[in-house]
Protein backbone atom coordinates (compact mmCIF):
# COMPACT_ATOMS: atom_id res chain seq x y z
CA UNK A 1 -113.95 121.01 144.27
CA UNK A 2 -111.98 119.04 141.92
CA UNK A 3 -112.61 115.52 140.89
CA UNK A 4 -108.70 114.60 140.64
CA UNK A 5 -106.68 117.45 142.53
CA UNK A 6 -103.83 115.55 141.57
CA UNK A 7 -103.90 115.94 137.69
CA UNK A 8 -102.15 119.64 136.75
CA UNK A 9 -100.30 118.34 133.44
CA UNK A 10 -101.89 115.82 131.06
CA UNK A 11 -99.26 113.53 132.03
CA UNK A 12 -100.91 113.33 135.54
CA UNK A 13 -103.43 111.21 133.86
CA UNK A 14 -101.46 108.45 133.07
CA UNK A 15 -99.25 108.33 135.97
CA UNK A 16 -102.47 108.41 138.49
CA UNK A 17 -104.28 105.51 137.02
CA UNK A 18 -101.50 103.95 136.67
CA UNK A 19 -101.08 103.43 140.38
CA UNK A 20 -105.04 103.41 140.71
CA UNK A 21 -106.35 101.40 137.44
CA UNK A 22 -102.99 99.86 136.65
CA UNK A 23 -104.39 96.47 135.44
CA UNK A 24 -107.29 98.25 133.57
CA UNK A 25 -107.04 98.59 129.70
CA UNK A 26 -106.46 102.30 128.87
CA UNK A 27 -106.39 102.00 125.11
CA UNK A 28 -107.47 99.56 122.26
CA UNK A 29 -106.14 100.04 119.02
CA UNK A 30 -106.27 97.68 116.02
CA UNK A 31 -106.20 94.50 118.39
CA UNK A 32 -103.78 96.18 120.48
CA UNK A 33 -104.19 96.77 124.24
CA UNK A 34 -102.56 98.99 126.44
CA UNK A 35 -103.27 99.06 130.34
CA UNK A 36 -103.05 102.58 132.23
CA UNK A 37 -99.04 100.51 134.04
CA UNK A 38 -97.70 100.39 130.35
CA UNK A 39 -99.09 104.08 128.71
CA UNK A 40 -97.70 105.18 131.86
CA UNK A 41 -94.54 103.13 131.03
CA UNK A 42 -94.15 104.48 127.58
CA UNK A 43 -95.37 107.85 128.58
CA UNK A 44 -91.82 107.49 130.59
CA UNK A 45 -89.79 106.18 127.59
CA UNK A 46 -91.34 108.84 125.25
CA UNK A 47 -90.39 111.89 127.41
CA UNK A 48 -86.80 110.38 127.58
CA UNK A 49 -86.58 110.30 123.97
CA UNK A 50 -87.86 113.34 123.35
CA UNK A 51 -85.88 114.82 125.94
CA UNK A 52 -82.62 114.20 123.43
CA UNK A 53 -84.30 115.62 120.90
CA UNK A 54 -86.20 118.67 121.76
CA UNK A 55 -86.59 121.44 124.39
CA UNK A 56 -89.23 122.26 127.04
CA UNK A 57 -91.96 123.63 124.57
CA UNK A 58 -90.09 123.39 121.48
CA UNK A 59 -92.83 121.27 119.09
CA UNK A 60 -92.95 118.05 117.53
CA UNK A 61 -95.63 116.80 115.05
CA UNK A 62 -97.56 113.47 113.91
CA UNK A 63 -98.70 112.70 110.85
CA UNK A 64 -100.66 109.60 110.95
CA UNK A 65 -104.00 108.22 110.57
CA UNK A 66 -105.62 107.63 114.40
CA UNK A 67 -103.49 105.19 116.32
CA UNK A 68 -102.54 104.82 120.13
CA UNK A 69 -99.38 106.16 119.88
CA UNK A 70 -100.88 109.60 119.89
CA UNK A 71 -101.62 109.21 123.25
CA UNK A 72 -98.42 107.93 124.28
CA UNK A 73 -97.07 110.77 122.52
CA UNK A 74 -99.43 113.64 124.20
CA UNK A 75 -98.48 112.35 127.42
CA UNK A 76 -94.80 111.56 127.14
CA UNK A 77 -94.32 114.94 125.85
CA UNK A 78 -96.14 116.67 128.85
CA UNK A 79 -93.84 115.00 131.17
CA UNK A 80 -90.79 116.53 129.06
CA UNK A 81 -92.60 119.83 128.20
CA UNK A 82 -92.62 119.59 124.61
CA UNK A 83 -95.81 120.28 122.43
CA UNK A 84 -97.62 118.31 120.57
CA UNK A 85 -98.59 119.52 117.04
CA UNK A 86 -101.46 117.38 115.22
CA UNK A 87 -101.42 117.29 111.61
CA UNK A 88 -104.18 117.11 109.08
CA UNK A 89 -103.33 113.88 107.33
CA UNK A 90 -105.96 114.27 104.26
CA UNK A 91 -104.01 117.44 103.84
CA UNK A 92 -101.96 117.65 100.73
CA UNK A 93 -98.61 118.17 100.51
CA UNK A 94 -98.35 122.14 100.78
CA UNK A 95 -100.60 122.45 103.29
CA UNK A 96 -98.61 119.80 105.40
CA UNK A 97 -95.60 121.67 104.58
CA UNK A 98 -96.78 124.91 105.90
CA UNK A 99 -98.20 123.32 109.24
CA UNK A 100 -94.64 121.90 110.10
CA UNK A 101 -93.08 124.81 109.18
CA UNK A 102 -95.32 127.38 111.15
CA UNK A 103 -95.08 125.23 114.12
CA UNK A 104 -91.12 124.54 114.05
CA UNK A 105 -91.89 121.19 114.31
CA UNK A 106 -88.16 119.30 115.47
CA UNK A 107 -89.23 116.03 115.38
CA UNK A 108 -92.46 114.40 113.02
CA UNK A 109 -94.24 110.93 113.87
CA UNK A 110 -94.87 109.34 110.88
CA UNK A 111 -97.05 106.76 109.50
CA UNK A 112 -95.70 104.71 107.24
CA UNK A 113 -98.03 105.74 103.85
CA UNK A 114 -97.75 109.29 104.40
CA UNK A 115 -94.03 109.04 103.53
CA UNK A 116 -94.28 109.56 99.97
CA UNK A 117 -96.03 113.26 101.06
CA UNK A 118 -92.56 113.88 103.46
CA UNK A 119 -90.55 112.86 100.49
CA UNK A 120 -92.04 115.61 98.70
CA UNK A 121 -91.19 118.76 100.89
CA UNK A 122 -88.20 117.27 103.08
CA UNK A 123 -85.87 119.79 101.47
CA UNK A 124 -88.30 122.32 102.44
CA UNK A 125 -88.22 121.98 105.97
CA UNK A 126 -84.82 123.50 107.45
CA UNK A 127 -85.73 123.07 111.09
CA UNK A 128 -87.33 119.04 111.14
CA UNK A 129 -83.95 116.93 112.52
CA UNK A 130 -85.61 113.53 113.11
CA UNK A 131 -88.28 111.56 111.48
CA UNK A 132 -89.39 108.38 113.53
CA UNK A 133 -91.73 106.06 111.24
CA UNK A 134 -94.77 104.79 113.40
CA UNK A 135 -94.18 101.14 113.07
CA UNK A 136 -93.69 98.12 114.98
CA UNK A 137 -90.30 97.09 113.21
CA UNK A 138 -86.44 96.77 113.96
CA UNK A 139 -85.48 99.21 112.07
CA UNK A 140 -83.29 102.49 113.41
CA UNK A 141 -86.17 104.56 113.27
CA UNK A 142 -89.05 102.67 113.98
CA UNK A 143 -91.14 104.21 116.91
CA UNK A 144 -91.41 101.19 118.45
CA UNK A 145 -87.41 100.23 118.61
CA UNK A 146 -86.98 103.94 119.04
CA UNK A 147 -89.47 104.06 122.14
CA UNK A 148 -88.02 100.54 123.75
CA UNK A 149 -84.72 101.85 124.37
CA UNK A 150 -85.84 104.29 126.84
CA UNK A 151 -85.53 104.05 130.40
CA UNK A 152 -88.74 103.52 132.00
CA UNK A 153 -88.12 105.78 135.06
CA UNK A 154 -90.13 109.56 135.36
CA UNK A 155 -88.31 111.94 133.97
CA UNK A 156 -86.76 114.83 135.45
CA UNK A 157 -88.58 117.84 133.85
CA UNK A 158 -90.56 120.93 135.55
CA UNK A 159 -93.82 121.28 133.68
CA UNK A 160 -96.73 123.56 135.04
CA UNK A 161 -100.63 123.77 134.42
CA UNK A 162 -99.70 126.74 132.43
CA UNK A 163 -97.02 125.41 129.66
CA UNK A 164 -98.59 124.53 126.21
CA UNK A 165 -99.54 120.97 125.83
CA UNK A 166 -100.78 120.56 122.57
CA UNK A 167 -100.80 122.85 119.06
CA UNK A 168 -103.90 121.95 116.52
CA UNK A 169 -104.27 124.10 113.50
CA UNK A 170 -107.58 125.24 112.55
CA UNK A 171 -108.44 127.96 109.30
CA UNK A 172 -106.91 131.06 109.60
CA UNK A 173 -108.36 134.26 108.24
CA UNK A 174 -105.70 134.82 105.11
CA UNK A 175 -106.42 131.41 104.46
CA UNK A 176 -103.48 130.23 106.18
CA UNK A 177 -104.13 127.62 109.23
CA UNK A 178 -103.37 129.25 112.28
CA UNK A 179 -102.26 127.19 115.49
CA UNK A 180 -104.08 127.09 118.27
CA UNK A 181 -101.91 127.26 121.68
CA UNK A 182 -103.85 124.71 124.02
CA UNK A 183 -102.31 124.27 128.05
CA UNK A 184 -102.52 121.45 130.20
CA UNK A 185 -104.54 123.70 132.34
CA UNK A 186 -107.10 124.87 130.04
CA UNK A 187 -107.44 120.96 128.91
CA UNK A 188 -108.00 119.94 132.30
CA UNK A 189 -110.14 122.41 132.97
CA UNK A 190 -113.09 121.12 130.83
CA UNK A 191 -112.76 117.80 131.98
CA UNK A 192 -113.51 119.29 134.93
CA UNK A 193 -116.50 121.26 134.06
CA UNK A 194 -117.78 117.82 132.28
CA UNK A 195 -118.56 116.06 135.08
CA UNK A 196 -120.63 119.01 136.17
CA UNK A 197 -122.78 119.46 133.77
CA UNK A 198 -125.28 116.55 134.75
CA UNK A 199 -124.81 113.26 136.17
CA UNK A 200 -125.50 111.62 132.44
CA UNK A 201 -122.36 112.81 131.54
CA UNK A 202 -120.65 111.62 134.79
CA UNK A 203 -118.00 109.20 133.20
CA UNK A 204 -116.25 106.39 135.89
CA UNK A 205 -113.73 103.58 134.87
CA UNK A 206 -115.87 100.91 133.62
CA UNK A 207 -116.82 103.33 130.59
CA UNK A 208 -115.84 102.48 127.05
CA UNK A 209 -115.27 104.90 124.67
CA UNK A 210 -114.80 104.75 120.74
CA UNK A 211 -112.40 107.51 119.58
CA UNK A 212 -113.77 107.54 115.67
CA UNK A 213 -113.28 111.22 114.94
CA UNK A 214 -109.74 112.58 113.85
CA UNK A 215 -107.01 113.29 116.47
CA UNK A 216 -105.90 116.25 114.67
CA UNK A 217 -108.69 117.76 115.90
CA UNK A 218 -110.27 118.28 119.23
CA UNK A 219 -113.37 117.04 118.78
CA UNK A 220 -111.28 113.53 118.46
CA UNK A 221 -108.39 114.24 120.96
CA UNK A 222 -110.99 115.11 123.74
CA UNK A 223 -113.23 112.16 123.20
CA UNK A 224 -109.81 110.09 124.33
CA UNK A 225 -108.88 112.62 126.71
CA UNK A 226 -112.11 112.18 128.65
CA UNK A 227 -111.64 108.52 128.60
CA UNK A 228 -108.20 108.41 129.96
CA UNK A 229 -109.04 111.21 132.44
CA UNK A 230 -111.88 109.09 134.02
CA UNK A 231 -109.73 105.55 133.71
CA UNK A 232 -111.45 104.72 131.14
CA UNK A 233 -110.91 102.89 128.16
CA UNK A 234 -110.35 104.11 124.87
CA UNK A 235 -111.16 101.90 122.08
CA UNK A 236 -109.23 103.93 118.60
CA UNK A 237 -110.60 103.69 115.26
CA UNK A 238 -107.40 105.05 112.76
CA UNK A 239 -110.89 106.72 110.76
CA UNK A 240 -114.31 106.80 110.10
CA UNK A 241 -115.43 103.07 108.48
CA UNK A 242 -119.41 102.54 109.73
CA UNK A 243 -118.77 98.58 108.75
CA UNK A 244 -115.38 98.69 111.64
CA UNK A 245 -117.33 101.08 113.71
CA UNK A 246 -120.21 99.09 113.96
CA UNK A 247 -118.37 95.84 114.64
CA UNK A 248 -115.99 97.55 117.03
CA UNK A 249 -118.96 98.66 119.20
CA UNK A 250 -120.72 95.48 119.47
CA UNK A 251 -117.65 93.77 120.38
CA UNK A 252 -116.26 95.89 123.41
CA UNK A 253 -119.56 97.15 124.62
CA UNK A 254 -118.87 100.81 123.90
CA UNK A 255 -120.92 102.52 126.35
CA UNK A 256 -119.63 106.68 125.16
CA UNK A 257 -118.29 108.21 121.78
CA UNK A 258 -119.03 111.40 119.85
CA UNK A 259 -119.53 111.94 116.34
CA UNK A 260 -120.89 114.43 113.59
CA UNK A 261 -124.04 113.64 112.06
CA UNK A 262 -122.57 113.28 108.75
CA UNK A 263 -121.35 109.75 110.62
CA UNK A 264 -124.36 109.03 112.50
CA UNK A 265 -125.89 108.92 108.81
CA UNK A 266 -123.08 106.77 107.77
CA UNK A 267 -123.86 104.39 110.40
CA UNK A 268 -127.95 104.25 109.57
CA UNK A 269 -127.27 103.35 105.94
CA UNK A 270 -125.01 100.86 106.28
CA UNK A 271 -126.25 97.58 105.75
CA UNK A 272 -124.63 95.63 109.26
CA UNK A 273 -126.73 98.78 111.24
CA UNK A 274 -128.64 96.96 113.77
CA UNK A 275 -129.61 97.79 117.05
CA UNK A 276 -128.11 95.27 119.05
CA UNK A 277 -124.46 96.05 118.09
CA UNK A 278 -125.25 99.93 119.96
CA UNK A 279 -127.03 98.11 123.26
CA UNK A 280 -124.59 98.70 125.93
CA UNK A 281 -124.40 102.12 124.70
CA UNK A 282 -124.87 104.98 127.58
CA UNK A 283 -124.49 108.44 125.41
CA UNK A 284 -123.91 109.69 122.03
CA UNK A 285 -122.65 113.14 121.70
CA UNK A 286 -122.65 115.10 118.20
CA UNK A 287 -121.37 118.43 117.15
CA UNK A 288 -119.93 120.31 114.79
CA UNK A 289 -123.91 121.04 113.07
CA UNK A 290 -127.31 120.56 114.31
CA UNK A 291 -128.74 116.82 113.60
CA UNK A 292 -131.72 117.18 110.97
CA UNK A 293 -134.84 116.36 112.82
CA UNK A 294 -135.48 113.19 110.72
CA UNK A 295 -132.05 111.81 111.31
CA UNK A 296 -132.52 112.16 115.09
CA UNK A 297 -135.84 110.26 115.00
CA UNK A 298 -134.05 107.49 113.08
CA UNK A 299 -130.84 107.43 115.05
CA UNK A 300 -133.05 107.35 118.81
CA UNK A 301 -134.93 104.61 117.66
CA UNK A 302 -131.70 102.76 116.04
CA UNK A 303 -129.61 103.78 118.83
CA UNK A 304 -131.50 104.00 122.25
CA UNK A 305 -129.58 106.26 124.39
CA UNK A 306 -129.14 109.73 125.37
CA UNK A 307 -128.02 111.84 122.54
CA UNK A 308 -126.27 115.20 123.60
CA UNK A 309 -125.39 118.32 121.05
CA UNK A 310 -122.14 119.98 122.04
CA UNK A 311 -120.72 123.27 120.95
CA UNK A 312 -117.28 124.58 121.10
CA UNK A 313 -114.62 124.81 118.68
CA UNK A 314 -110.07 124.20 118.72
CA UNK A 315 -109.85 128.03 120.81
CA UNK A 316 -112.10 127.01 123.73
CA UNK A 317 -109.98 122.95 123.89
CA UNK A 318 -113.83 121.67 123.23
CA UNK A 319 -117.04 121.61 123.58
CA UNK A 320 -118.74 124.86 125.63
CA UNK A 321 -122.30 124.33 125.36
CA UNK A 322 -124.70 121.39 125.53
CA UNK A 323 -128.24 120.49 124.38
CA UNK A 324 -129.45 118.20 126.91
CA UNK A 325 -130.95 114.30 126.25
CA UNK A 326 -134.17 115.47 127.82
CA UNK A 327 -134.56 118.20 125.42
CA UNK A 328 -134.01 115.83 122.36
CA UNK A 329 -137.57 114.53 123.47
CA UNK A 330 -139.06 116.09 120.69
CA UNK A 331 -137.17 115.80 117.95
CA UNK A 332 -139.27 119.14 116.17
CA UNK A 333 -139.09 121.44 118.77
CA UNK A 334 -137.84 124.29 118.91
CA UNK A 335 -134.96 124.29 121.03
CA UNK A 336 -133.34 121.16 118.80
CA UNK A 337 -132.46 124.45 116.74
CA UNK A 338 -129.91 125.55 119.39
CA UNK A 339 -126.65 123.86 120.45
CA UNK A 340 -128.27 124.24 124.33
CA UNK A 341 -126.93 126.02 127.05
CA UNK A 342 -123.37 127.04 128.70
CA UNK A 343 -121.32 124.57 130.74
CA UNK A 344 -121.57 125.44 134.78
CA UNK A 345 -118.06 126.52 134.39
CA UNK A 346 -118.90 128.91 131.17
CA UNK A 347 -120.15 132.58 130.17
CA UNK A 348 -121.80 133.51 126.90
CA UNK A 349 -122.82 136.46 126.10
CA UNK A 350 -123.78 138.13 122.52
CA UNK A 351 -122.56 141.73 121.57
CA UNK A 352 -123.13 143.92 118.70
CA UNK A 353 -119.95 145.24 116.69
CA UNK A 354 -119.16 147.96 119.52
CA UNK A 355 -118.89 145.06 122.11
CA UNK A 356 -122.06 146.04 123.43
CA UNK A 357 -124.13 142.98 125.25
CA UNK A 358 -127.08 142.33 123.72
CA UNK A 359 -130.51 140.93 125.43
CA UNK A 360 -132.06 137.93 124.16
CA UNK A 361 -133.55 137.05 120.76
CA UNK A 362 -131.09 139.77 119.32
CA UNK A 363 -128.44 138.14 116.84
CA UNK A 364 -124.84 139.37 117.33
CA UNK A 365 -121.56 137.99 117.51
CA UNK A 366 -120.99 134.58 120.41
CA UNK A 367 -118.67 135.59 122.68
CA UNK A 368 -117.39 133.16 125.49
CA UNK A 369 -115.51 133.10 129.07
CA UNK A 370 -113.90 129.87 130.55
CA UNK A 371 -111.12 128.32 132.10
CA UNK A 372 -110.58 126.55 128.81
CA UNK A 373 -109.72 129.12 126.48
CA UNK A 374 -106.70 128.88 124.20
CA UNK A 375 -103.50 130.89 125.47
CA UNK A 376 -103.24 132.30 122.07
CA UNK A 377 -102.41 131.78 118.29
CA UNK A 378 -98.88 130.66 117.73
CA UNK A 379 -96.73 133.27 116.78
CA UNK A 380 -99.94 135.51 115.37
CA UNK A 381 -100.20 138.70 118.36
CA UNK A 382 -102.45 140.80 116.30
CA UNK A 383 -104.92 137.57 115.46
CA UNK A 384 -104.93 136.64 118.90
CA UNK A 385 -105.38 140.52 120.12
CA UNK A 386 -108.84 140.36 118.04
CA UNK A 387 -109.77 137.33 119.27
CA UNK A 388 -109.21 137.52 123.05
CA UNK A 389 -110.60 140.61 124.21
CA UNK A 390 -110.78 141.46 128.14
CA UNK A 391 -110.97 137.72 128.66
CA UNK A 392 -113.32 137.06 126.46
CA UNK A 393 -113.28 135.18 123.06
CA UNK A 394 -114.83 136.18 120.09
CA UNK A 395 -115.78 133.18 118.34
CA UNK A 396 -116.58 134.56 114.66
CA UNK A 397 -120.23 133.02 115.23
CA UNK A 398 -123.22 134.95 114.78
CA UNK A 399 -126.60 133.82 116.98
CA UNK A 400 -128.54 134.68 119.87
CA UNK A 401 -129.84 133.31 123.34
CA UNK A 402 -133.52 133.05 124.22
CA UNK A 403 -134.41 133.82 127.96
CA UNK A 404 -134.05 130.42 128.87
CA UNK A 405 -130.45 130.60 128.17
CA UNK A 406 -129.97 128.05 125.07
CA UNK A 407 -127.74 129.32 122.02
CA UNK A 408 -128.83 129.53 118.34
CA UNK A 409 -126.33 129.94 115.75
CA UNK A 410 -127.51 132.20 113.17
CA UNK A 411 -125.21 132.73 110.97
CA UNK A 412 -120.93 133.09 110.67
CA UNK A 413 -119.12 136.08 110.93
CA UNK A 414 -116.43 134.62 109.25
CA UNK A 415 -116.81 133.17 105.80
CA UNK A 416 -115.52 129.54 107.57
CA UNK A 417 -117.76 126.22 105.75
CA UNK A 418 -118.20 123.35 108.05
CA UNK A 419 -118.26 120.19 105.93
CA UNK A 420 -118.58 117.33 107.63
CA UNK A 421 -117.18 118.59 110.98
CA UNK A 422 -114.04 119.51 108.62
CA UNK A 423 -113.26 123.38 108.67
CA UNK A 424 -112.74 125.12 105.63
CA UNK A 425 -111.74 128.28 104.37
CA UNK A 426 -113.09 130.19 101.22
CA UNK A 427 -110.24 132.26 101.08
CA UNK A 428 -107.61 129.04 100.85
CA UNK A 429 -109.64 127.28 98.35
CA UNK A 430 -110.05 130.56 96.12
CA UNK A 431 -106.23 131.20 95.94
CA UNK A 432 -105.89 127.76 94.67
CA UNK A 433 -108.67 128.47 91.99
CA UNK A 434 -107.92 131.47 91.20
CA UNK A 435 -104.35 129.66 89.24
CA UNK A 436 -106.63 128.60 86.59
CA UNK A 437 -106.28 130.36 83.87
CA UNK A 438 -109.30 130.61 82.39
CA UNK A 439 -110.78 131.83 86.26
CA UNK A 440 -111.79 135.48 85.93
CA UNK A 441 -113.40 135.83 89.18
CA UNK A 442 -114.26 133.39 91.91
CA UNK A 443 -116.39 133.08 94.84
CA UNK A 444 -116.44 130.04 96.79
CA UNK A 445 -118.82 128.95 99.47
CA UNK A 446 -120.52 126.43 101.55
CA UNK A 447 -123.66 125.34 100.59
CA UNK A 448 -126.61 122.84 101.76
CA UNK A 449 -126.12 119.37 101.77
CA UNK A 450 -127.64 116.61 103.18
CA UNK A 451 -125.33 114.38 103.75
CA UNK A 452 -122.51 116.84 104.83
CA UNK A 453 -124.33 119.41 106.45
CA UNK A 454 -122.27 121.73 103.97
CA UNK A 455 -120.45 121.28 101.55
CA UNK A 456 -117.90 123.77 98.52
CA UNK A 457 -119.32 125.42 95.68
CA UNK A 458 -117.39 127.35 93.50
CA UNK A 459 -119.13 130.02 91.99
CA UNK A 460 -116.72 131.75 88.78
CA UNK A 461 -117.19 134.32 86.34
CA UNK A 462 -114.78 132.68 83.57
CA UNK A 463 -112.36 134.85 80.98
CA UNK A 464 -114.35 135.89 78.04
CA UNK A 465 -114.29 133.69 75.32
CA UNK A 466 -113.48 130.44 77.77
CA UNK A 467 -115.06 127.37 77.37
CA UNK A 468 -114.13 126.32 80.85
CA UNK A 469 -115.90 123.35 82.62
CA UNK A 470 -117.03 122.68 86.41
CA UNK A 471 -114.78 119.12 86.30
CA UNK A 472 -111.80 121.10 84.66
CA UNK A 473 -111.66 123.69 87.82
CA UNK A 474 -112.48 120.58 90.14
CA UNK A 475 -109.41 118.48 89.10
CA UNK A 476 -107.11 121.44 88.81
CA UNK A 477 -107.64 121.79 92.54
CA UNK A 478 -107.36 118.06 93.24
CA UNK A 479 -102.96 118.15 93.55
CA UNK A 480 -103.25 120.81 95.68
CA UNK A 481 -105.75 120.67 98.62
CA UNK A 482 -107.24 118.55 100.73
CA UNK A 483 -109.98 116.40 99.15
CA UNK A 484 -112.90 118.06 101.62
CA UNK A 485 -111.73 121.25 100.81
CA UNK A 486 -112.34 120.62 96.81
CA UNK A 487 -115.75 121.97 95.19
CA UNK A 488 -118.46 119.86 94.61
CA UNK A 489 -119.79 121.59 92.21
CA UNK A 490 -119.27 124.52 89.76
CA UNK A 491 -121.61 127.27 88.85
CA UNK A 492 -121.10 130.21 86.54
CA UNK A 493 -122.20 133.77 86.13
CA UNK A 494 -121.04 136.78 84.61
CA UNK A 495 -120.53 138.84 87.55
CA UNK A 496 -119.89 138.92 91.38
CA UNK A 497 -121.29 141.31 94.02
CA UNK A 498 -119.06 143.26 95.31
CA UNK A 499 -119.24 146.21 97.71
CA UNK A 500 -117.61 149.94 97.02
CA UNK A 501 -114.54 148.55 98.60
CA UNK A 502 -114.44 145.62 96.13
CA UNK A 503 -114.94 143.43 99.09
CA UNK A 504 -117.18 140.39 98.02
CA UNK A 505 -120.61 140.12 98.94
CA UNK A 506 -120.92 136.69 100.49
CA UNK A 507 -123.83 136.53 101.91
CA UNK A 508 -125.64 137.91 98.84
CA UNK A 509 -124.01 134.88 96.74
CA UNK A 510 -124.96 132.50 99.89
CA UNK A 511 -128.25 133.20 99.80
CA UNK A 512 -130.18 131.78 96.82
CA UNK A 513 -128.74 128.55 98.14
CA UNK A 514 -130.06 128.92 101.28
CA UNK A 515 -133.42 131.02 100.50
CA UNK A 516 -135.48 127.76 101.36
CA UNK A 517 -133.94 127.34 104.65
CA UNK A 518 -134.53 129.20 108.09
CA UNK A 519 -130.94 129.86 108.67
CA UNK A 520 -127.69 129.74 107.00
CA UNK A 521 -126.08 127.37 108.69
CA UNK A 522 -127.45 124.02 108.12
């Protein structure tokens, strides 16, 4: 049975607590409040706008730090059927330029600083008409003057469970981001399946959660989107600052947020840490990498809630697994080496290369069935034909199930690094390397780290006769992708393994860097 019967577009959110929770705040956001009468109101004034500017499903982007006006945004354009695309802003330039590009992007939200990166590729983006500055100034296009002139009224506009609500872009393997086609129906769908999964994670509308992680990707959007789908409120932090994060949760009583555990150690070691700023707190959910045993002792004693490890990823709209607070008990056991078991709602099977299903304890690839699946990759048929198989996705994972059901990752299929709860591709940070010069032949790959989880090395057989340094490759990358995506560090050798093919051997470079630990994902 479904909790809210009424909600079939994301835009049913807004305009059923706003009848219901009208008075109740829906969204914080740098001192800013917004109850569920007004997102509802600008939800209204939104879709008219866009309306003039865009078709039904034609896209349009934001580039901005967190803020409430993506939410106003995601569900003004579900009431006029456009798409919203999120976009990486600690991308650089050429990276933001492909992502607008690839998605067609009509119309881009702006924050203010990112200008001087719009400035740079404007002339390289034949299809963007408007730009709309995400201010709250006077000026012709302001978001705020733009938004105010609206009529407040619903808009006339047929949109189904089915049409695409939002477009996030996650690594692609040439390197190239590839967008990931999420509907209003697959969204809902796991809000759905969250209130199943255990009445801890049973949100109502006294709830306050802290949206910390980035809305450009779904870890962050669905952290809000759980919020606003239980009448909840929202409390936005634009990004991760433990000092604002800390203060922010004493202050509203924040009782639910997620984060990675690169942020939970943030929190820990800064110096304002203190118990009593986390004491109305219900439930802390991580994901994105396991939590090191030590940390988790810390943060449960620091903390005192439930802590909950989800597992999903941008093709499944969220999380599809989750390791219980009761089996966090024991912070060394075994099964805190899995990311738990399959939401009520969700199947998981493993399969060898044939698509064979494999029994348990036997590593193969992490294949998954839900409601919430991704329609498909934006304008990529053959990626999403690999991908999407009889109903099933192939998630690029590599792990196994024990016989109680709980999923270990073993390993990746793909080459992807996960620094930080940041996605990277080897193949998109080679290409960039690979300019240098004095670069003969490069590997690059994730590595152990303690604070990241992971984190880029660059590993580079250099021209003969070169007297080429690890800082000289690191700040010839530093113009030209994102700062996570950089190497850390630099090591050299004189050759890399590579098989008959001339395919590179990753794992075989991967693995004296990982030799001391039990798996090789960390």
């Amino acid at each position: 049975m479904s909790i809210y019967p009424e909600f079939q577009t994301l835009s049913d959110i807004s305009r059923y607590h706003s009848q219901e929770n009208a008075q109740r705040t829906a969204l914080v956001f740098a001192g800013r409040e917004t109850s569920y009468q007004q997102l509802d109101n600008y939800a209204n004034q939104v879709a008219h706008g866009l309306s003039a500017l865009v078709k039904p499903q034609q896209r349009i982007a934001i580039l901005a730090k967190n803020n409430d006006y993506f939410f106003e945004l995601l569900m003004g354009a579900g009431k006029c059927g456009a798409v919203l695309v999120g976009v990486n802003w600690r991308l650089a330039a050429p990276e933001v330029h492909y992502i607008l590009n690839d998605s067609e992007s009509r119309v881009l939200f702006i924050e203010e600083s990112f200008l001087p990166v719009l400035d740079h590729i404007r002339s390289q983006l034949p299809l963007l008409e408007t730009v709309i500055v995400l201010i709250e100034g006077q000026g012709e296009d302001d978001y705020s003057q733009w938004r105010n002139q609206q009529p407040v009224t619903e808009i006339d506009q047929a949109v189904t469970g089915a049409d695409i609500a939002m477009q996030l872009y996650t690594s692609g393997t040439t390197g190239h981001p590839k967008g990931v086609e999420l509907s209003h129906r697959a969204i809902l769908a796991l809000r759905e399946a969250e209130h199943l999964v255990a009445e801890w994670s049973q949100w109502d509308n006294t709830d306050v959660a802290l949206v910390a992680m980035p809305l450009f990707h779904i870890g962050g959007t669905a952290t809000g989107l759980i919020a606003l789908y239980n009448g909840s409120a929202a409390v936005i932090m634009a990004e991760v600052d433990p000092g604002e994060i800390i203060a922010a949760m004493h202050h509203y009583k924040v009782t639910r947020t997620f984060f990675v555990p690169a942020v939970i150690q943030l929190l820990l070691d800064h110096p304002s840490c203190n118990a009593e700023a986390f004491k109305s707190l219900k439930a802390l959910l991580y994901g994105a990498s396991p939590i090191p045993a030590a940390l988790l002792t810390q943060a449960l004693e620091v903390f005192q809630c439930s802590f909950a490890q989800i597992y999903g990823m941008t093709e499944t709209a969220g999380s599809m697994t989750v390791l219980h607070p009761e089996d966090h008990n024991d912070p060394k056991a075994k099964k805190m080496a899995s990311c738990g078991k399959a939401y009520p709602t969700v199947d998981i099977a493993i399969v060898d290369q044939s698509g064979k299903h494999l029994p348990a304890d036997t590593v193969g690839e992490i294949i998954i069935r839900s409601p919430s699946l991704m329609s498909s990759y934006w304008k990529l048929p053959e990626a999403t034909a690999k991908t999407m198989i009889d109903g099933w996705l192939y998630s690029g994972d590599a792990g196994y199930m024990d016989d109680e059901g709980y999923l270990y990752i073993y390993d990746r299929v793909k080459d992807m690094i996960v620094s930080g709860g940041e996605n990277i591709y080897p193949a998109e940070v080679e290409s960039v390397l690979f300019e240098h010069p004095d670069v003969k032949d490069i590997a690059v790959i994730g590595v152990p780290s303690k604070k990241w989880g992971e984190e880029v090395k660059a590993v580079v057989v250099a021209n003969e006769n070169s007297n080429l340094q690890p800082q000289q490759l690191i700040d010839f990358a530093r113009d030209k992708i994102a700062g996570y995506k950089i190497p850390k560090s630099v090591d050299f050798t004189t050759e890399l393994p590579r098989n008959p093919s001339g395919k590179l051997l990753k794992r075989e470079i991967r693995k004296p860097y990982w030799e001391h630990l039990d798996r090789a994902v960390n």
